[in-house]
PDB file of N, CA and C in Angstrom:
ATOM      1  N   UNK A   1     -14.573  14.213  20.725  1.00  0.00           N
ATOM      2  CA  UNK A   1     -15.205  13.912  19.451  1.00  0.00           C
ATOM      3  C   UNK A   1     -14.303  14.368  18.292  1.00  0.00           C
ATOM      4  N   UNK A   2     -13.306  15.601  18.295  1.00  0.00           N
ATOM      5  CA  UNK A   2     -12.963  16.441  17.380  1.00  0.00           C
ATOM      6  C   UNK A   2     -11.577  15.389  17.606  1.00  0.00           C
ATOM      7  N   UNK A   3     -10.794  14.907  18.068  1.00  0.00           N
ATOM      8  CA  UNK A   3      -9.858  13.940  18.430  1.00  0.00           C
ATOM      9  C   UNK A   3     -10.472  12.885  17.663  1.00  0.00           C
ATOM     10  N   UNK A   4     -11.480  12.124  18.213  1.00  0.00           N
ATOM     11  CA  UNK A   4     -11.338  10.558  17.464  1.00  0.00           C
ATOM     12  C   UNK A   4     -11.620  10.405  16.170  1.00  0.00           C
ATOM     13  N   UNK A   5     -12.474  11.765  15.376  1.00  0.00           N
ATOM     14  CA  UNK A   5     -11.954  12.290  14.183  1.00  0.00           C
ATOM     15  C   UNK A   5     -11.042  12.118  13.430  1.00  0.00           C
ATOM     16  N   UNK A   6     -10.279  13.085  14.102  1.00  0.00           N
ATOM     17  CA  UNK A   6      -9.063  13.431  13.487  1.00  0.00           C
ATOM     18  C   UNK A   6      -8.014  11.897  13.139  1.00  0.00           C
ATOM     19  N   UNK A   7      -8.415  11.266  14.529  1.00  0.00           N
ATOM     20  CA  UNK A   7      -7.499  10.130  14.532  1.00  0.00           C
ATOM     21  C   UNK A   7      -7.794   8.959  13.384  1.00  0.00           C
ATOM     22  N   UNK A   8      -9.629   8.830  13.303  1.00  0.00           N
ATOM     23  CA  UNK A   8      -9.665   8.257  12.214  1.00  0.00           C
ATOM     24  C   UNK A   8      -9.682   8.420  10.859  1.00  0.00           C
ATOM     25  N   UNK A   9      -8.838   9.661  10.365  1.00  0.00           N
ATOM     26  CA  UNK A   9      -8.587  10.826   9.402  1.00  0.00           C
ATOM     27  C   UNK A   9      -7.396  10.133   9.116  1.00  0.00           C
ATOM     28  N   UNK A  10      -6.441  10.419  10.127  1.00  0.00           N
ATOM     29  CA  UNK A  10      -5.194  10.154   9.858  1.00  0.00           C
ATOM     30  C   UNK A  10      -5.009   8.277   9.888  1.00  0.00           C
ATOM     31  N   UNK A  11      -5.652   7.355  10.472  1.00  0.00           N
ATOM     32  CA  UNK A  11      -5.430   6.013   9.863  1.00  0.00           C
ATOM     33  C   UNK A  11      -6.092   5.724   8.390  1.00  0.00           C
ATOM     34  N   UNK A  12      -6.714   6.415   8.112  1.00  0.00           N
ATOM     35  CA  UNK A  12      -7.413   6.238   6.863  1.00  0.00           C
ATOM     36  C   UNK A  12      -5.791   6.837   5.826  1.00  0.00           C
ATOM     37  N   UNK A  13      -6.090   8.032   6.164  1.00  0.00           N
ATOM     38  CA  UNK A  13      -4.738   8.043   5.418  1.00  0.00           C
ATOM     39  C   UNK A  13      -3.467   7.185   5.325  1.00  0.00           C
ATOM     40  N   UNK A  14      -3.263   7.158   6.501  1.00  0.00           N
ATOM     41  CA  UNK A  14      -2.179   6.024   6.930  1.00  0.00           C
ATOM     42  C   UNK A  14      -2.204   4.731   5.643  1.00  0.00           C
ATOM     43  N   UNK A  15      -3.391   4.390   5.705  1.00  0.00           N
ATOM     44  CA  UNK A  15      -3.754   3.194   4.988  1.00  0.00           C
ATOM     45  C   UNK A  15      -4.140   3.325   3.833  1.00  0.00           C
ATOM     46  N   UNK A  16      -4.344   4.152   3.325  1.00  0.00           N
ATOM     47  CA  UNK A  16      -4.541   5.021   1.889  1.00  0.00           C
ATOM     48  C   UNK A  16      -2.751   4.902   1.259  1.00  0.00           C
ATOM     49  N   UNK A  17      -2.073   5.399   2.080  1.00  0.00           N
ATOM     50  CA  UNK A  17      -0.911   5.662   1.745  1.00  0.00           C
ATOM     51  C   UNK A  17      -0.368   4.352   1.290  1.00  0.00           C
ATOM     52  N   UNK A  18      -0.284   3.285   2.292  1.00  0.00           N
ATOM     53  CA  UNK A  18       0.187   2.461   2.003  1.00  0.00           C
ATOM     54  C   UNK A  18      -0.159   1.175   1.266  1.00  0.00           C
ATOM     55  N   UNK A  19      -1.419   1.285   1.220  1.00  0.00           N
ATOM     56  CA  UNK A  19      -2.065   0.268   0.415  1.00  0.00           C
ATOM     57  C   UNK A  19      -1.342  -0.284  -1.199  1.00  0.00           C
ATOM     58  N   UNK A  20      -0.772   0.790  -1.929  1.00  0.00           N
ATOM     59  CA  UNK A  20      -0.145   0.124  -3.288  1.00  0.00           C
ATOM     60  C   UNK A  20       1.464  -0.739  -2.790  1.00  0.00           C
ATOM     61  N   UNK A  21       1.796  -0.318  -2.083  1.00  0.00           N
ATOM     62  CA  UNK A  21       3.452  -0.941  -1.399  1.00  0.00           C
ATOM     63  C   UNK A  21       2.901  -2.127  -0.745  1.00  0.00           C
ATOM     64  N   UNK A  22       2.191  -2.062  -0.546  1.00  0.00           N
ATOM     65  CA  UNK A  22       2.088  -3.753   0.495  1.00  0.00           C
ATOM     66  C   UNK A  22       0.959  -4.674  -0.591  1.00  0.00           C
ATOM     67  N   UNK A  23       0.491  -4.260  -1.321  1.00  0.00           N
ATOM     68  CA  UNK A  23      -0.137  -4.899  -2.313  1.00  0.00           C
ATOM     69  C   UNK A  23       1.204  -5.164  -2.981  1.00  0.00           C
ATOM     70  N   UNK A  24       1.904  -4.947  -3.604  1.00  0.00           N
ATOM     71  CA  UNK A  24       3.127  -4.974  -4.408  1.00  0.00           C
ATOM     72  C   UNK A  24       4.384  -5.883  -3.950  1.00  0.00           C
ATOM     73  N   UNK A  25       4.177  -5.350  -2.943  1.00  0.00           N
ATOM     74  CA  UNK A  25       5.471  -6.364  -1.638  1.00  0.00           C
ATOM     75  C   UNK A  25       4.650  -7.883  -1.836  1.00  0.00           C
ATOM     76  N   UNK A  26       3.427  -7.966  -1.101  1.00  0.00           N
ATOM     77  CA  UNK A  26       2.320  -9.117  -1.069  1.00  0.00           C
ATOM     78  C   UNK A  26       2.518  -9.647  -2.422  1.00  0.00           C
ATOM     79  N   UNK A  27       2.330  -9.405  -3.760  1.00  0.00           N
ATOM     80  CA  UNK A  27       2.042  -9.953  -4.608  1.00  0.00           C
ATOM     81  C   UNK A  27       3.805 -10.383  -4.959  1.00  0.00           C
ATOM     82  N   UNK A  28       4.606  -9.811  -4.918  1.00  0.00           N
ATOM     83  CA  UNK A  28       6.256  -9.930  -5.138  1.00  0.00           C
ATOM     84  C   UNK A  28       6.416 -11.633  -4.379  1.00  0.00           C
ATOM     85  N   UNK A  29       5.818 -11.237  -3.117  1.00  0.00           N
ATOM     86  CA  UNK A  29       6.520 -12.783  -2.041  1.00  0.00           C
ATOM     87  C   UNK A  29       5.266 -13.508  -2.608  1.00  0.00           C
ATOM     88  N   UNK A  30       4.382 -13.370  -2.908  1.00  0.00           N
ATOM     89  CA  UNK A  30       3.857 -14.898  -3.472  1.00  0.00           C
ATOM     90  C   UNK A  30       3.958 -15.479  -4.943  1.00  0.00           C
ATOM     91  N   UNK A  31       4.572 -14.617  -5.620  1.00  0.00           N
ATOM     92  CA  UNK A  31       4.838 -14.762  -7.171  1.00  0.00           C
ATOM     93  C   UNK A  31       6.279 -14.578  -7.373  1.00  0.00           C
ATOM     94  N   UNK A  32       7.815 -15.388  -6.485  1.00  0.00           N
ATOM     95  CA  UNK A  32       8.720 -15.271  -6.376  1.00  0.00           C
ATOM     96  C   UNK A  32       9.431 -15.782  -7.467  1.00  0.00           C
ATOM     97  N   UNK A  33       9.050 -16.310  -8.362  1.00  0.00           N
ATOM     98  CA  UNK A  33       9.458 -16.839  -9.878  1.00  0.00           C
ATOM     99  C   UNK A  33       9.076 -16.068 -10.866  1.00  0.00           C
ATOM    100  N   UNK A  34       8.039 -14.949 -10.419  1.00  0.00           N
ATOM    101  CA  UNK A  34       7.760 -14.191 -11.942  1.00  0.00           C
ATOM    102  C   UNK A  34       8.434 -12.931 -12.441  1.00  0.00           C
ATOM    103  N   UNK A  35       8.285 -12.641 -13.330  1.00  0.00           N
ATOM    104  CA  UNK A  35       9.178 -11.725 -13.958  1.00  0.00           C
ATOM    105  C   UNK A  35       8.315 -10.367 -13.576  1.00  0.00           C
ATOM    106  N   UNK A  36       8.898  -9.211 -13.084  1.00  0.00           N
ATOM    107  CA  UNK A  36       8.264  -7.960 -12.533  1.00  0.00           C
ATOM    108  C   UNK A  36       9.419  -7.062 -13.745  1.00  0.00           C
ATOM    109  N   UNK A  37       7.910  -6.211 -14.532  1.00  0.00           N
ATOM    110  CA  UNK A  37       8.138  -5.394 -15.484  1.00  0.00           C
ATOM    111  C   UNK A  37       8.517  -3.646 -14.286  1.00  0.00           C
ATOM    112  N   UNK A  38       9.782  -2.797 -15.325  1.00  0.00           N
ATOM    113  CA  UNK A  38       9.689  -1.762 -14.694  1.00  0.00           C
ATOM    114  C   UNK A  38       8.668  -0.814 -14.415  1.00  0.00           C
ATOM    115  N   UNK A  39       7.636  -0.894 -15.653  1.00  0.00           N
ATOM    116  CA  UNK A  39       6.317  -0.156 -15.689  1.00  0.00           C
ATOM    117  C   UNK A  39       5.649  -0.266 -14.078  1.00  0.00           C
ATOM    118  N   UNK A  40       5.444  -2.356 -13.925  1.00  0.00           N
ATOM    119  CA  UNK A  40       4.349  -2.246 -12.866  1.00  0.00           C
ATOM    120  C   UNK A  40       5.115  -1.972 -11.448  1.00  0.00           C
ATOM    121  N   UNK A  41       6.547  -2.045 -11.525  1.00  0.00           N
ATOM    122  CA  UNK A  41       7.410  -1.736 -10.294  1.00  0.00           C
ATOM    123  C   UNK A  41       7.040  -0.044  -9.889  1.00  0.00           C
ATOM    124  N   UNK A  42       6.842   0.574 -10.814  1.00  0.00           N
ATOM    125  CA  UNK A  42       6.740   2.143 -10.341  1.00  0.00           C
ATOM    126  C   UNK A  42       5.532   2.528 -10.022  1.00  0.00           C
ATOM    127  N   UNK A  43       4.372   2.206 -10.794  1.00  0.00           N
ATOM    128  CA  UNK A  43       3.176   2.476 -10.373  1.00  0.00           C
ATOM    129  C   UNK A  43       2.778   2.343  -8.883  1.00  0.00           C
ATOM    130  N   UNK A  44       3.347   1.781  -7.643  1.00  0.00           N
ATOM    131  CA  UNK A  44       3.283   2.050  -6.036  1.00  0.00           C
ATOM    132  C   UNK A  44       4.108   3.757  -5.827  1.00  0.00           C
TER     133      UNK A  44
END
Protein backbone atom coordinates (compact mmCIF):
# COMPACT_ATOMS: atom_id res chain seq x y z
CA UNK A 1 0.00 0.00 0.00
CA UNK A 2 2.89 2.40 1.26
CA UNK A 3 4.67 1.51 -2.35
CA UNK A 4 1.76 2.15 -4.73
CA UNK A 5 1.62 5.45 -2.93
CA UNK A 6 4.63 6.47 -3.20
CA UNK A 7 4.68 5.40 -6.84
CA UNK A 8 1.68 7.40 -7.58
CA UNK A 9 3.47 10.44 -5.77
CA UNK A 10 6.24 10.26 -7.88
CA UNK A 11 4.21 10.01 -11.48
CA UNK A 12 2.22 12.82 -10.43
CA UNK A 13 5.25 14.60 -10.01
CA UNK A 14 6.80 13.23 -12.94
CA UNK A 15 3.95 14.86 -14.79
CA UNK A 16 3.72 17.97 -12.83
CA UNK A 17 7.22 18.48 -13.86
CA UNK A 18 6.82 18.15 -17.22
CA UNK A 19 3.68 19.40 -18.20
CA UNK A 20 4.93 23.26 -19.21
CA UNK A 21 7.87 21.65 -21.74
CA UNK A 22 5.62 19.49 -23.64
CA UNK A 23 2.83 22.01 -23.71
CA UNK A 24 5.48 24.40 -25.23
CA UNK A 25 7.26 21.78 -27.50
CA UNK A 26 3.30 20.78 -28.57
CA UNK A 27 2.30 24.22 -29.22
CA UNK A 28 6.02 25.14 -31.07
CA UNK A 29 5.33 21.93 -33.72
CA UNK A 30 1.87 22.99 -34.45
CA UNK A 31 2.41 26.77 -34.79
CA UNK A 32 5.73 26.31 -36.96
CA UNK A 33 5.32 29.78 -38.72
CA UNK A 34 4.75 31.82 -35.61
CA UNK A 35 6.89 34.08 -34.04
CA UNK A 36 7.88 32.79 -30.25
CA UNK A 37 8.58 35.85 -27.92
CA UNK A 38 11.64 35.41 -25.34
CA UNK A 39 9.24 36.17 -22.41
CA UNK A 40 6.86 33.07 -23.39
CA UNK A 41 10.09 30.82 -24.27
CA UNK A 42 11.20 31.02 -20.50
CA UNK A 43 8.16 30.74 -18.62
CA UNK A 44 8.54 26.41 -19.02
Amino acid sequence: KEVTRMVILMVLGFLLAWTPYAVVAFWIFTNKGAEFSATYMSVP
